[in-house]
PDB file of N, CA and C in Angstrom:
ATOM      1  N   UNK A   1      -2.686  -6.722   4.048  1.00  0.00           N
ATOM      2  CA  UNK A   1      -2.732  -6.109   5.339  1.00  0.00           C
ATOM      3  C   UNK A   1      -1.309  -6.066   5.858  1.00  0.00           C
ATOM      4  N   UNK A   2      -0.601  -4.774   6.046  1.00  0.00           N
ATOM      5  CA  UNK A   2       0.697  -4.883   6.474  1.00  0.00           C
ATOM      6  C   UNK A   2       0.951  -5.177   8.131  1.00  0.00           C
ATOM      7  N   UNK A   3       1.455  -5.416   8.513  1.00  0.00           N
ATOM      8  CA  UNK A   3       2.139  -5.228   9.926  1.00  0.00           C
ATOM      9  C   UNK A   3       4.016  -5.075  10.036  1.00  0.00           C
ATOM     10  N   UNK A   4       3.918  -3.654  10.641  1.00  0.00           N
ATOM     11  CA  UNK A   4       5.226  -2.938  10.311  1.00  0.00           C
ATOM     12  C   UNK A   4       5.365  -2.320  12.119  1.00  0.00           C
ATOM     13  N   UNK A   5       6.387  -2.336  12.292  1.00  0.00           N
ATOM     14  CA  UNK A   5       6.692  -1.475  13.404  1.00  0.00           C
ATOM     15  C   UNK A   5       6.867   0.117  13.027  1.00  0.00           C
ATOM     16  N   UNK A   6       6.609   0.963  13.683  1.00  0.00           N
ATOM     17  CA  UNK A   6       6.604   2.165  13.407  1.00  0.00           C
ATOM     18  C   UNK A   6       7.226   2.922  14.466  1.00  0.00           C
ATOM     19  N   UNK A   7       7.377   4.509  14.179  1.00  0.00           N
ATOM     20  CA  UNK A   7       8.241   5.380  15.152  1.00  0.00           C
ATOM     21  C   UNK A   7       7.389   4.941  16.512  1.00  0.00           C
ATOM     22  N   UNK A   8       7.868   5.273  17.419  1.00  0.00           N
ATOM     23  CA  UNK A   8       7.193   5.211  18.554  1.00  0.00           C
ATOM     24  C   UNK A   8       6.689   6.273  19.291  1.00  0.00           C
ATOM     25  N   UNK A   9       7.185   7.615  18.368  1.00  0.00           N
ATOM     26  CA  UNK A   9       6.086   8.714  19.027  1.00  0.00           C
ATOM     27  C   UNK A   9       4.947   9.164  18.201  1.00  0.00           C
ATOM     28  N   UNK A  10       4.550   7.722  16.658  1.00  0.00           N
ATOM     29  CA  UNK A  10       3.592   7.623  16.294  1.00  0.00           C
ATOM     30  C   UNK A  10       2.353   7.907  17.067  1.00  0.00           C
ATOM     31  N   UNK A  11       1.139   8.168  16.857  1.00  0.00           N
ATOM     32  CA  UNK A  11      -0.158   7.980  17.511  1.00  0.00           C
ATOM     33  C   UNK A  11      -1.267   7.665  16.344  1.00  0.00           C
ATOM     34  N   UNK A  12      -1.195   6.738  16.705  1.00  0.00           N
ATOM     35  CA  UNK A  12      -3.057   6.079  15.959  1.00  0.00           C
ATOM     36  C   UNK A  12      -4.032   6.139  16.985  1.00  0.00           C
ATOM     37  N   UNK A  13      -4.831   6.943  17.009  1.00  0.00           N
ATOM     38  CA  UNK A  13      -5.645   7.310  17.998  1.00  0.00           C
ATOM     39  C   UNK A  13      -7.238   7.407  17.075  1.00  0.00           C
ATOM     40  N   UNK A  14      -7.307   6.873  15.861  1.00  0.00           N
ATOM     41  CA  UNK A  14      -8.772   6.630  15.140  1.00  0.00           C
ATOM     42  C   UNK A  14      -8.313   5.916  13.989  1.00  0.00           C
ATOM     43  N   UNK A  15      -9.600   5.465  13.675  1.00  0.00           N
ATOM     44  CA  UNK A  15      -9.666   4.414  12.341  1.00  0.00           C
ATOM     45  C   UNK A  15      -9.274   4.984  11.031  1.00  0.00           C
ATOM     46  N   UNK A  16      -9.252   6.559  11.091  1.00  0.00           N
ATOM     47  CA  UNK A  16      -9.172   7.080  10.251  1.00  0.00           C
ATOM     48  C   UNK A  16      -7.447   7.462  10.234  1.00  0.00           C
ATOM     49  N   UNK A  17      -6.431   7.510  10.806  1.00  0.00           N
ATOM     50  CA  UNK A  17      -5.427   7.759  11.580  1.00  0.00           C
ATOM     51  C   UNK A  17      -4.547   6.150  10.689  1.00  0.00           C
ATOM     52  N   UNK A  18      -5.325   4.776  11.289  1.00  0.00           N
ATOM     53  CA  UNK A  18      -4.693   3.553  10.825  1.00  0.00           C
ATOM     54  C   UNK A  18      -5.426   3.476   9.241  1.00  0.00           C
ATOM     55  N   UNK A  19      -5.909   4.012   8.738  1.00  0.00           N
ATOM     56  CA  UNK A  19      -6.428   3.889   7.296  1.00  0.00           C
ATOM     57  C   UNK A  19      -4.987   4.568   6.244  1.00  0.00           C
ATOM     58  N   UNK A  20      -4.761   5.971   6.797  1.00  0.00           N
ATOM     59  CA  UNK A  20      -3.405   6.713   6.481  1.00  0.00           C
ATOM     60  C   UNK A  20      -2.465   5.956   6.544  1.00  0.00           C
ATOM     61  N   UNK A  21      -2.341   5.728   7.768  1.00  0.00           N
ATOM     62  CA  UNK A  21      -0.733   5.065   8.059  1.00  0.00           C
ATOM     63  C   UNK A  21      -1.295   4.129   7.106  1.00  0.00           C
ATOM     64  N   UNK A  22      -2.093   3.262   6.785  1.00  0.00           N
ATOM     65  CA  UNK A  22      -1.825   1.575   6.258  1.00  0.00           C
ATOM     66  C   UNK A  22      -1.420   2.322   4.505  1.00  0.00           C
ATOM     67  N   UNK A  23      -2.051   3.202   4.024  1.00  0.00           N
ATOM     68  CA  UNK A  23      -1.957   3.585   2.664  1.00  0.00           C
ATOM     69  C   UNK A  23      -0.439   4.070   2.534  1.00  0.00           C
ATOM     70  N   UNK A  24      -0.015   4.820   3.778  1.00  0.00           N
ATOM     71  CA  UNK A  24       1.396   5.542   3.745  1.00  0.00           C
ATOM     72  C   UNK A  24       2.060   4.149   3.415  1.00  0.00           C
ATOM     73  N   UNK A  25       2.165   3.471   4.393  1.00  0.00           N
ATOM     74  CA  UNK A  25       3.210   1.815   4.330  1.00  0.00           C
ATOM     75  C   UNK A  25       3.135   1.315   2.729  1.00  0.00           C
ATOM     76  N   UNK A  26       1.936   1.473   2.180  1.00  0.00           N
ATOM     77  CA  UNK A  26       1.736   0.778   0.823  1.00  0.00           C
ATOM     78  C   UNK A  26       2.691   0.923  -0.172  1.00  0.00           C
ATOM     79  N   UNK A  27       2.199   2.407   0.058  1.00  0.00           N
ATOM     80  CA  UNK A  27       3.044   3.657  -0.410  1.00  0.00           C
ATOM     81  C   UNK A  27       4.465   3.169  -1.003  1.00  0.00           C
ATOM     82  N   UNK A  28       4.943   2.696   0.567  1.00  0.00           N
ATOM     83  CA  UNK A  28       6.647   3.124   0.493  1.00  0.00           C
ATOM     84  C   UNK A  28       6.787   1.553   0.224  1.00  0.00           C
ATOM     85  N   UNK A  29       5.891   0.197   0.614  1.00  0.00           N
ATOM     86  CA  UNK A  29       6.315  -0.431   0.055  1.00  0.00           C
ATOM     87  C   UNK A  29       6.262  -0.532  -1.298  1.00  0.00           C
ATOM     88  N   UNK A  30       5.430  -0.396  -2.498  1.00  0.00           N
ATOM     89  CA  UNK A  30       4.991  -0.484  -3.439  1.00  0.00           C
ATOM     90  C   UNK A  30       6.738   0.399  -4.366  1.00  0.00           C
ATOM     91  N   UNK A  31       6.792   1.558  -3.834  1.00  0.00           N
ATOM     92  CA  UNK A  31       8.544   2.196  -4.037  1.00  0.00           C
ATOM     93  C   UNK A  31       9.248   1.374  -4.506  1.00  0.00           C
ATOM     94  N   UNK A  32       9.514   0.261  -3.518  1.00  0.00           N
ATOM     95  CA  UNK A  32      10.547  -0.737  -3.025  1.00  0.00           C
ATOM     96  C   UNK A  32      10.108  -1.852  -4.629  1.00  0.00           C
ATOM     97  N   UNK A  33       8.737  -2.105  -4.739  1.00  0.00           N
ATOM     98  CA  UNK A  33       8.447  -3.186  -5.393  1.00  0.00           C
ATOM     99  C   UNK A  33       9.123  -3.153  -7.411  1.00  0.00           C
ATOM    100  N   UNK A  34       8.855  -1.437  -7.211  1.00  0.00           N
ATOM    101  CA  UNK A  34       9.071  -1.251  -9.039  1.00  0.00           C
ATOM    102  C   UNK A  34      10.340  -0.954  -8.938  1.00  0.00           C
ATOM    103  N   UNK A  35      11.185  -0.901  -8.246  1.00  0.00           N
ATOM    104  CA  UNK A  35      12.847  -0.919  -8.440  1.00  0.00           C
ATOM    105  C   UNK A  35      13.226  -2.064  -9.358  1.00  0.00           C
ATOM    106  N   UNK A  36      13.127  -3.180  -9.049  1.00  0.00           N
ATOM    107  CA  UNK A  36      13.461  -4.276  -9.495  1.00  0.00           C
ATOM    108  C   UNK A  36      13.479  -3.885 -11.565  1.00  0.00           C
ATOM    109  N   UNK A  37      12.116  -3.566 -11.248  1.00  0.00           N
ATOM    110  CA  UNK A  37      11.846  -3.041 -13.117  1.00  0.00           C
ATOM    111  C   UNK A  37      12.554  -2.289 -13.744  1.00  0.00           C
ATOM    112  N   UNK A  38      13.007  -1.551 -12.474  1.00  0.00           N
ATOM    113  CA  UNK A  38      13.456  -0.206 -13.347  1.00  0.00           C
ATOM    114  C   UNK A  38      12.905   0.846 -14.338  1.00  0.00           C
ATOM    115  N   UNK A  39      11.541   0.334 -13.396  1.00  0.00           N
ATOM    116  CA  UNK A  39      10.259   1.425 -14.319  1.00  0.00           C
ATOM    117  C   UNK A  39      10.572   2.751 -12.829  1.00  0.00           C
ATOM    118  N   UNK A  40      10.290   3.914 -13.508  1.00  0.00           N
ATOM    119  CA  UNK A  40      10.304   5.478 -13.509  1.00  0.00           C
ATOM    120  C   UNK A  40       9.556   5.666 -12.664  1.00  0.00           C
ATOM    121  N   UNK A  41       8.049   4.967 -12.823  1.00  0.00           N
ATOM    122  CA  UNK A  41       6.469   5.162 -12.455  1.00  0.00           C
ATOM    123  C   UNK A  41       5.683   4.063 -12.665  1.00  0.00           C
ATOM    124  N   UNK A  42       4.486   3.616 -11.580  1.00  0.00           N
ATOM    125  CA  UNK A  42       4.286   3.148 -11.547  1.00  0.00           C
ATOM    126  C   UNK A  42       2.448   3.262 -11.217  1.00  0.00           C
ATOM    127  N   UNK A  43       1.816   2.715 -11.293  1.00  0.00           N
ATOM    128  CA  UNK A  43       0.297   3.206 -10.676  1.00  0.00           C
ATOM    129  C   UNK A  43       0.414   1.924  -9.201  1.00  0.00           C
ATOM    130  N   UNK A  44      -0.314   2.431  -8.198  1.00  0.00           N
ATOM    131  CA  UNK A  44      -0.360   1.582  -7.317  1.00  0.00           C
ATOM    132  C   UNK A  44      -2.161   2.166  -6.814  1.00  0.00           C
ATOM    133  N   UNK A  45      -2.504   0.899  -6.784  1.00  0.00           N
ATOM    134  CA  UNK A  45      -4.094   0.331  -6.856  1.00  0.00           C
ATOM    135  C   UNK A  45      -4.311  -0.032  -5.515  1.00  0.00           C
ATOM    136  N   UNK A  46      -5.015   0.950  -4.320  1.00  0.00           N
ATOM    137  CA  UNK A  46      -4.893   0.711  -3.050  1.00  0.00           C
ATOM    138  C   UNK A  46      -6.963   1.013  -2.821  1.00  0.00           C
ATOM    139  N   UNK A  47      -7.183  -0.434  -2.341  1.00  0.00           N
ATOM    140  CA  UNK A  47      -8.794  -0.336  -1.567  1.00  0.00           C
ATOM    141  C   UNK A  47      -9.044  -0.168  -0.068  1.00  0.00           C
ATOM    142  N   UNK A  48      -9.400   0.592  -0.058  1.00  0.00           N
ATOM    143  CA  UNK A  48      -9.418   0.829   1.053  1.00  0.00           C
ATOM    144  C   UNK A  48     -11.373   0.648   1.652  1.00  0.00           C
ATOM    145  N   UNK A  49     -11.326   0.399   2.859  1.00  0.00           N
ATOM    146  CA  UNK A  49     -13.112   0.056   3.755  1.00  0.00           C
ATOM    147  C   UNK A  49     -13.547   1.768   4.134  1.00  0.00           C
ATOM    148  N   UNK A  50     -12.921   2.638   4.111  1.00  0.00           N
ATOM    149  CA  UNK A  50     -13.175   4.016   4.269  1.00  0.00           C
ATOM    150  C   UNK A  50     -12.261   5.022   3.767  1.00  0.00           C
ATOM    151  N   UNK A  51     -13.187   5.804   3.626  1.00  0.00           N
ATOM    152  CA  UNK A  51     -12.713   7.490   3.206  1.00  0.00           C
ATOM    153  C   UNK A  51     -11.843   7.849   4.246  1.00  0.00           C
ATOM    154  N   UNK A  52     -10.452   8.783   2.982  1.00  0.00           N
ATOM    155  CA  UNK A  52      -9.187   8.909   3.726  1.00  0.00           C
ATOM    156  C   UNK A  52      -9.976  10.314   4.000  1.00  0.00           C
ATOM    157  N   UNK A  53      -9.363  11.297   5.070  1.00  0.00           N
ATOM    158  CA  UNK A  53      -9.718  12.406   5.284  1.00  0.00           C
ATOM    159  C   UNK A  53      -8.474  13.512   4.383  1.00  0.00           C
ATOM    160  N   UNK A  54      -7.613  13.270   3.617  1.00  0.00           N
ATOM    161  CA  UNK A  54      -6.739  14.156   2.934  1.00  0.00           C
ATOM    162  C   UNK A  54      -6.181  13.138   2.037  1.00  0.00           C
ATOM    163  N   UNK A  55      -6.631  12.843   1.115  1.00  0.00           N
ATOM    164  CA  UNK A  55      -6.425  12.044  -0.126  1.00  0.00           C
ATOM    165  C   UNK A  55      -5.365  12.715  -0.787  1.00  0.00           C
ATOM    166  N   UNK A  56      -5.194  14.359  -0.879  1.00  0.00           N
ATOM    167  CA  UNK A  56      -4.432  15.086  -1.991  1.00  0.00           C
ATOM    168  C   UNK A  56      -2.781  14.597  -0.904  1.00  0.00           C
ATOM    169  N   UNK A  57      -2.524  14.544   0.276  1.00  0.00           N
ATOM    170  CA  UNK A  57      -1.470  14.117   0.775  1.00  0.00           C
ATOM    171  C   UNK A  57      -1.018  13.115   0.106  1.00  0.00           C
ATOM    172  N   UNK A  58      -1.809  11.852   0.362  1.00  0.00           N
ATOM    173  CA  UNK A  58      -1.930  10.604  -0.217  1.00  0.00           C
ATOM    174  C   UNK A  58      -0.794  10.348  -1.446  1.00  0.00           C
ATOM    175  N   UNK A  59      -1.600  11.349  -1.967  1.00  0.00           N
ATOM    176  CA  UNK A  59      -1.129  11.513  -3.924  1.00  0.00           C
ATOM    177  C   UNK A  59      -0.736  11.849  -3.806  1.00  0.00           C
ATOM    178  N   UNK A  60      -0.360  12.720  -3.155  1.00  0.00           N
ATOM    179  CA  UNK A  60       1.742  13.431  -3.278  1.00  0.00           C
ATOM    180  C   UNK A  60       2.642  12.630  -2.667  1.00  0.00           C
ATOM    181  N   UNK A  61       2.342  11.831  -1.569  1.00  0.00           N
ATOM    182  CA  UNK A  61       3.421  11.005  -1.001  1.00  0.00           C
ATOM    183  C   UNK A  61       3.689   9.793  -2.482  1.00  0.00           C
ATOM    184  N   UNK A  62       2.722   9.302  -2.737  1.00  0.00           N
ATOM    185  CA  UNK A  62       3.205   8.477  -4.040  1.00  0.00           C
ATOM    186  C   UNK A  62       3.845   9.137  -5.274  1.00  0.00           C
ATOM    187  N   UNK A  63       3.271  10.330  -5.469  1.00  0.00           N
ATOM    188  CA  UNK A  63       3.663  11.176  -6.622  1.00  0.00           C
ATOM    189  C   UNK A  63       5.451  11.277  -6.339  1.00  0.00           C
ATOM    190  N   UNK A  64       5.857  11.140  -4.869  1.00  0.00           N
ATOM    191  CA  UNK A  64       7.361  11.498  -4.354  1.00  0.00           C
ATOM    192  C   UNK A  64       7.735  10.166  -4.537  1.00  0.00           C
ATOM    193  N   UNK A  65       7.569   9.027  -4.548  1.00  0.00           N
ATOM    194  CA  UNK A  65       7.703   7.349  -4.549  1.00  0.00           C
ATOM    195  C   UNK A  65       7.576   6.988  -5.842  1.00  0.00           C
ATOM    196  N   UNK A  66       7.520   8.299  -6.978  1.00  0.00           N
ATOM    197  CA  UNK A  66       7.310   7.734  -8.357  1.00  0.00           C
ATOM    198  C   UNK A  66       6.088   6.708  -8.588  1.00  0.00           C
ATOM    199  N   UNK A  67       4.738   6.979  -7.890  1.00  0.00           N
ATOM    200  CA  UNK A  67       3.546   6.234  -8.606  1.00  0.00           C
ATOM    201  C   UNK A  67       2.459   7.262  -8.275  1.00  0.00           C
ATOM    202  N   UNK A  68       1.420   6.769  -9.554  1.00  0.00           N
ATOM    203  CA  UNK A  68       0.583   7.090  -9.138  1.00  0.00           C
ATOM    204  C   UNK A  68      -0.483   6.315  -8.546  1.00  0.00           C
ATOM    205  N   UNK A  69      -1.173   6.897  -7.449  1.00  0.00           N
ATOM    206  CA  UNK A  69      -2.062   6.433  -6.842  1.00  0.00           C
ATOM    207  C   UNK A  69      -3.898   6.918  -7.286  1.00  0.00           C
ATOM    208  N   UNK A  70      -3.877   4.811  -7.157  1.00  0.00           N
ATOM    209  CA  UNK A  70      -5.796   4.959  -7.888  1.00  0.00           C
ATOM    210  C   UNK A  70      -6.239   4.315  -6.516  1.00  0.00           C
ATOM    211  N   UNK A  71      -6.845   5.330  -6.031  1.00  0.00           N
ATOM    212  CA  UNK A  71      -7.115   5.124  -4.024  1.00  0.00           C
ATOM    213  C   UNK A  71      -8.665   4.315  -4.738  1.00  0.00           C
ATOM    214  N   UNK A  72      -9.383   3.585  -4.165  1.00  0.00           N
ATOM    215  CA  UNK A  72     -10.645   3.308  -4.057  1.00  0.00           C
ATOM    216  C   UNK A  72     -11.208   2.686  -2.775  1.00  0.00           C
ATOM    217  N   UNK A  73     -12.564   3.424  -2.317  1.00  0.00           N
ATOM    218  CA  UNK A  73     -13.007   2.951  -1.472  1.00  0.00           C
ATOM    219  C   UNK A  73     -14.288   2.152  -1.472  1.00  0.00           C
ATOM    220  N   UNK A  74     -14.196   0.803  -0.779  1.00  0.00           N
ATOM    221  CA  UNK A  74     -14.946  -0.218  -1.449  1.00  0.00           C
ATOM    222  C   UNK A  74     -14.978  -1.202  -0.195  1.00  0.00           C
ATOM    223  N   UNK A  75     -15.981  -1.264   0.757  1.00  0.00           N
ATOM    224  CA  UNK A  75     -15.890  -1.732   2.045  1.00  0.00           C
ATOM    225  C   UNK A  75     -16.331  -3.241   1.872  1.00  0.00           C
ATOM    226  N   UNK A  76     -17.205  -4.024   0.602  1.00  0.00           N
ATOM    227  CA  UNK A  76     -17.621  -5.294   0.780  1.00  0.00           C
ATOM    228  C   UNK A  76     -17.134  -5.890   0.080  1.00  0.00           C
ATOM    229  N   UNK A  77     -15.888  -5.689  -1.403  1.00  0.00           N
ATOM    230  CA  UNK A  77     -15.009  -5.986  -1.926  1.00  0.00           C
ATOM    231  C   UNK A  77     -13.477  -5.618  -1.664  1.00  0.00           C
ATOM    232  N   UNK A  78     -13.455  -5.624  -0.332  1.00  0.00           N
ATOM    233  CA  UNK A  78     -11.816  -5.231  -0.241  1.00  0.00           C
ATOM    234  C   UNK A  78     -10.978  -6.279  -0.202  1.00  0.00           C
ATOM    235  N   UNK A  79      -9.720  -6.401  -0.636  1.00  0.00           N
ATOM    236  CA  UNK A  79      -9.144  -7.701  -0.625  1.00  0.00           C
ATOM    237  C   UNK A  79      -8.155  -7.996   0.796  1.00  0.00           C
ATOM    238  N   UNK A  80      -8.402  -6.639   1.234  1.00  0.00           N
ATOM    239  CA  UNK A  80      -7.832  -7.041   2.751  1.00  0.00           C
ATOM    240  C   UNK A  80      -8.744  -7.788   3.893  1.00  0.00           C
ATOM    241  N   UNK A  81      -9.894  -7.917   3.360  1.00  0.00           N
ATOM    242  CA  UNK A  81     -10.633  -8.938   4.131  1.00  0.00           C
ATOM    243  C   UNK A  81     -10.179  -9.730   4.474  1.00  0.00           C
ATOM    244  N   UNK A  82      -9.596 -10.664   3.036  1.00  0.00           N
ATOM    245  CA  UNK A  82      -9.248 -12.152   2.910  1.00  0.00           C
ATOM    246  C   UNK A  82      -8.444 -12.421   3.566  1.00  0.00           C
ATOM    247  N   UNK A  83      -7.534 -11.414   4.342  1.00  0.00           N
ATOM    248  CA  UNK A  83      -6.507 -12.024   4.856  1.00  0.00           C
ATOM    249  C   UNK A  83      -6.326 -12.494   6.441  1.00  0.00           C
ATOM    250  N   UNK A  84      -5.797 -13.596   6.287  1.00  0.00           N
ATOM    251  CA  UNK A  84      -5.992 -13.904   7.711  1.00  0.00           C
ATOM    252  C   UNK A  84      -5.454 -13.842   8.974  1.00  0.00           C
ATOM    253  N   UNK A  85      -6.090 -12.915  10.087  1.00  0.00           N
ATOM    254  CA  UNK A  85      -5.675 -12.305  10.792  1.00  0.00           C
ATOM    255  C   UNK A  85      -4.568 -13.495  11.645  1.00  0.00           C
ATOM    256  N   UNK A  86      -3.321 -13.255  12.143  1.00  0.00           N
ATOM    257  CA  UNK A  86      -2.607 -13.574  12.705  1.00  0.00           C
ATOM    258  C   UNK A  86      -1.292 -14.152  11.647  1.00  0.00           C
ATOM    259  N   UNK A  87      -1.211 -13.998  10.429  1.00  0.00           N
ATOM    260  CA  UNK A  87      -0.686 -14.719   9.554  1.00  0.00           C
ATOM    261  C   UNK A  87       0.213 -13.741   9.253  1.00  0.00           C
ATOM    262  N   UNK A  88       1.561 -13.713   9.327  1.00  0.00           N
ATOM    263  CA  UNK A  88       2.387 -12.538   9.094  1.00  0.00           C
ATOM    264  C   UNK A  88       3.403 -12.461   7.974  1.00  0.00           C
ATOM    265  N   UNK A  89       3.767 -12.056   7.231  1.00  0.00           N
ATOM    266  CA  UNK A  89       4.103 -11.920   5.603  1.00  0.00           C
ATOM    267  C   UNK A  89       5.471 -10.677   5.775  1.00  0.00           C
ATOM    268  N   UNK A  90       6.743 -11.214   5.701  1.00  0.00           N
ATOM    269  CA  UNK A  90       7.735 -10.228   5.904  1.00  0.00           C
ATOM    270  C   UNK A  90       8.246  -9.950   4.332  1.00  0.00           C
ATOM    271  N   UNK A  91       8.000  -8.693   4.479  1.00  0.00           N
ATOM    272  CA  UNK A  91       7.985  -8.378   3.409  1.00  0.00           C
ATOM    273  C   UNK A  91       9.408  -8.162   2.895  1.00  0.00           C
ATOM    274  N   UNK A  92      10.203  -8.122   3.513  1.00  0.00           N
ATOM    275  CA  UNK A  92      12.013  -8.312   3.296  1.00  0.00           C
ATOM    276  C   UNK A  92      12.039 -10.048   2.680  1.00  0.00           C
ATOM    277  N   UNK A  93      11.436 -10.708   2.742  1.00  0.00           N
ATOM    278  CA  UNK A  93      11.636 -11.973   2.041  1.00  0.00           C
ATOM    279  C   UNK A  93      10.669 -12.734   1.057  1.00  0.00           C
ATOM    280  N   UNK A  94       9.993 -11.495   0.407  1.00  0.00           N
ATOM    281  CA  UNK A  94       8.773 -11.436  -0.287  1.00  0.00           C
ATOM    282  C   UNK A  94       9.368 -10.971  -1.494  1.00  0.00           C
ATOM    283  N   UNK A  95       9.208 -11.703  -2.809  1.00  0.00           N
ATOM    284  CA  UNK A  95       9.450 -11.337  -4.389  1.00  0.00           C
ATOM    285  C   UNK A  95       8.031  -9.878  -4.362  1.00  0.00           C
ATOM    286  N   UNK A  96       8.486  -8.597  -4.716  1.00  0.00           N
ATOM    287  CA  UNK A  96       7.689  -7.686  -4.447  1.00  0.00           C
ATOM    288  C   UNK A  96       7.410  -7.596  -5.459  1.00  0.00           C
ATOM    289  N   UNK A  97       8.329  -8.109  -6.466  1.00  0.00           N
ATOM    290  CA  UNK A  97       7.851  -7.716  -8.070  1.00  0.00           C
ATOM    291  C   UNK A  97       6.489  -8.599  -8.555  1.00  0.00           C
ATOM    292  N   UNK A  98       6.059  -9.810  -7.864  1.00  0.00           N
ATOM    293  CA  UNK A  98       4.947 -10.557  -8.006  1.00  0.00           C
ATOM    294  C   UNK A  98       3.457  -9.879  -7.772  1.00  0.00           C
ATOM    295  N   UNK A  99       3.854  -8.496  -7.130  1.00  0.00           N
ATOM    296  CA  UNK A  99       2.880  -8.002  -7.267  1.00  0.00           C
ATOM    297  C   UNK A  99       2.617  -6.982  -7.961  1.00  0.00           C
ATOM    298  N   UNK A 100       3.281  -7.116  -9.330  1.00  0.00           N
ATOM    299  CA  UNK A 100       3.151  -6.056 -10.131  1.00  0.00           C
ATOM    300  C   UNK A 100       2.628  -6.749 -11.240  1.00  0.00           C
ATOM    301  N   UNK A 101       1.361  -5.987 -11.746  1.00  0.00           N
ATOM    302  CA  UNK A 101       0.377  -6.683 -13.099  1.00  0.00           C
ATOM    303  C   UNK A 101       1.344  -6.405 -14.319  1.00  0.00           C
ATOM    304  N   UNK A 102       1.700  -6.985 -15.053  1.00  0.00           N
ATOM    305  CA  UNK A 102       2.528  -6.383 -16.121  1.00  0.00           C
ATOM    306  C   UNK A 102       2.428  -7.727 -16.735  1.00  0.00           C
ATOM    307  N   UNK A 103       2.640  -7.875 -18.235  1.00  0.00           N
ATOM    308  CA  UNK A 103       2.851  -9.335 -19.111  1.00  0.00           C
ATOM    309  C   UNK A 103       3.734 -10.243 -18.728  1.00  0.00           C
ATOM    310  N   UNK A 104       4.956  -9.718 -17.912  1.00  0.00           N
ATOM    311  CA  UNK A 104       5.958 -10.532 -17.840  1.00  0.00           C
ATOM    312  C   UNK A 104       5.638 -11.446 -16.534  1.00  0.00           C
ATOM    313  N   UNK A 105       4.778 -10.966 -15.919  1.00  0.00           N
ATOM    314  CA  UNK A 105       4.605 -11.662 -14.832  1.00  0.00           C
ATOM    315  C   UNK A 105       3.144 -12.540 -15.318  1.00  0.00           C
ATOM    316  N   UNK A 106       2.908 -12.587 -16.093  1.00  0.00           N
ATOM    317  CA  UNK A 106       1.093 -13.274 -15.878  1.00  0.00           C
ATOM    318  C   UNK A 106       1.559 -14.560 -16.980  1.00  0.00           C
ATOM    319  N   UNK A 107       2.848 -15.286 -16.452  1.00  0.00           N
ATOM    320  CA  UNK A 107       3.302 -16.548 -17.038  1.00  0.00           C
ATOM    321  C   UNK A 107       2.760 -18.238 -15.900  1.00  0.00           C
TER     322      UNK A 107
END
């Protein structure tokens, strides 16, 4: 679950509105995460509790971030459940590469 400051002439004005933005943020963090590798491309694996209303956006904003995106929507297995609300995770001091499935990491 990210928490990011955003433009301020943003508007989230529906659930469907903060579902985008949260996938957009993923997005650009997930960018940030496969640098380190120096991989090209990457797949980024995003669950989401509801249907995006323009998915093909979605996939082009990652397709521009060098990944591809495997969107799934899955409201009683999401792993953003687990997380606990008020608990804040800066992602500027976060190993990003830990969240990449690959052999080198599953030591």
């Amino acid at each position: 679950m990210a928490h990011d400051r955003f433009h301020r002439d943003l508007i989230i004005d529906s659930d469907d509105a903060a579902t985008e933005t949260a996938v957009l943020q993923a997005i650009w963090l997930a960018g940030h995460g496969k640098e380190p590798w120096g991989a090209d491309m990457a797949t980024l694996r995003i669950v989401t509790s509801r249907f995006v209303a323009d998915p093909g956006a979605l996939h082009g904003a990652a397709l521009t971030s060098g990944l591809v995106l495997d969107l799934v929507v899955d409201a009683t297995t999401n792993p953003a459940t687990g997380h606990q609300l008020g608990v804040r995770v800066d992602w500027r001091r976060v190993d990003l590469t830990c969240l990449i499935q690959h052999p080198r990491n599953q030591q």
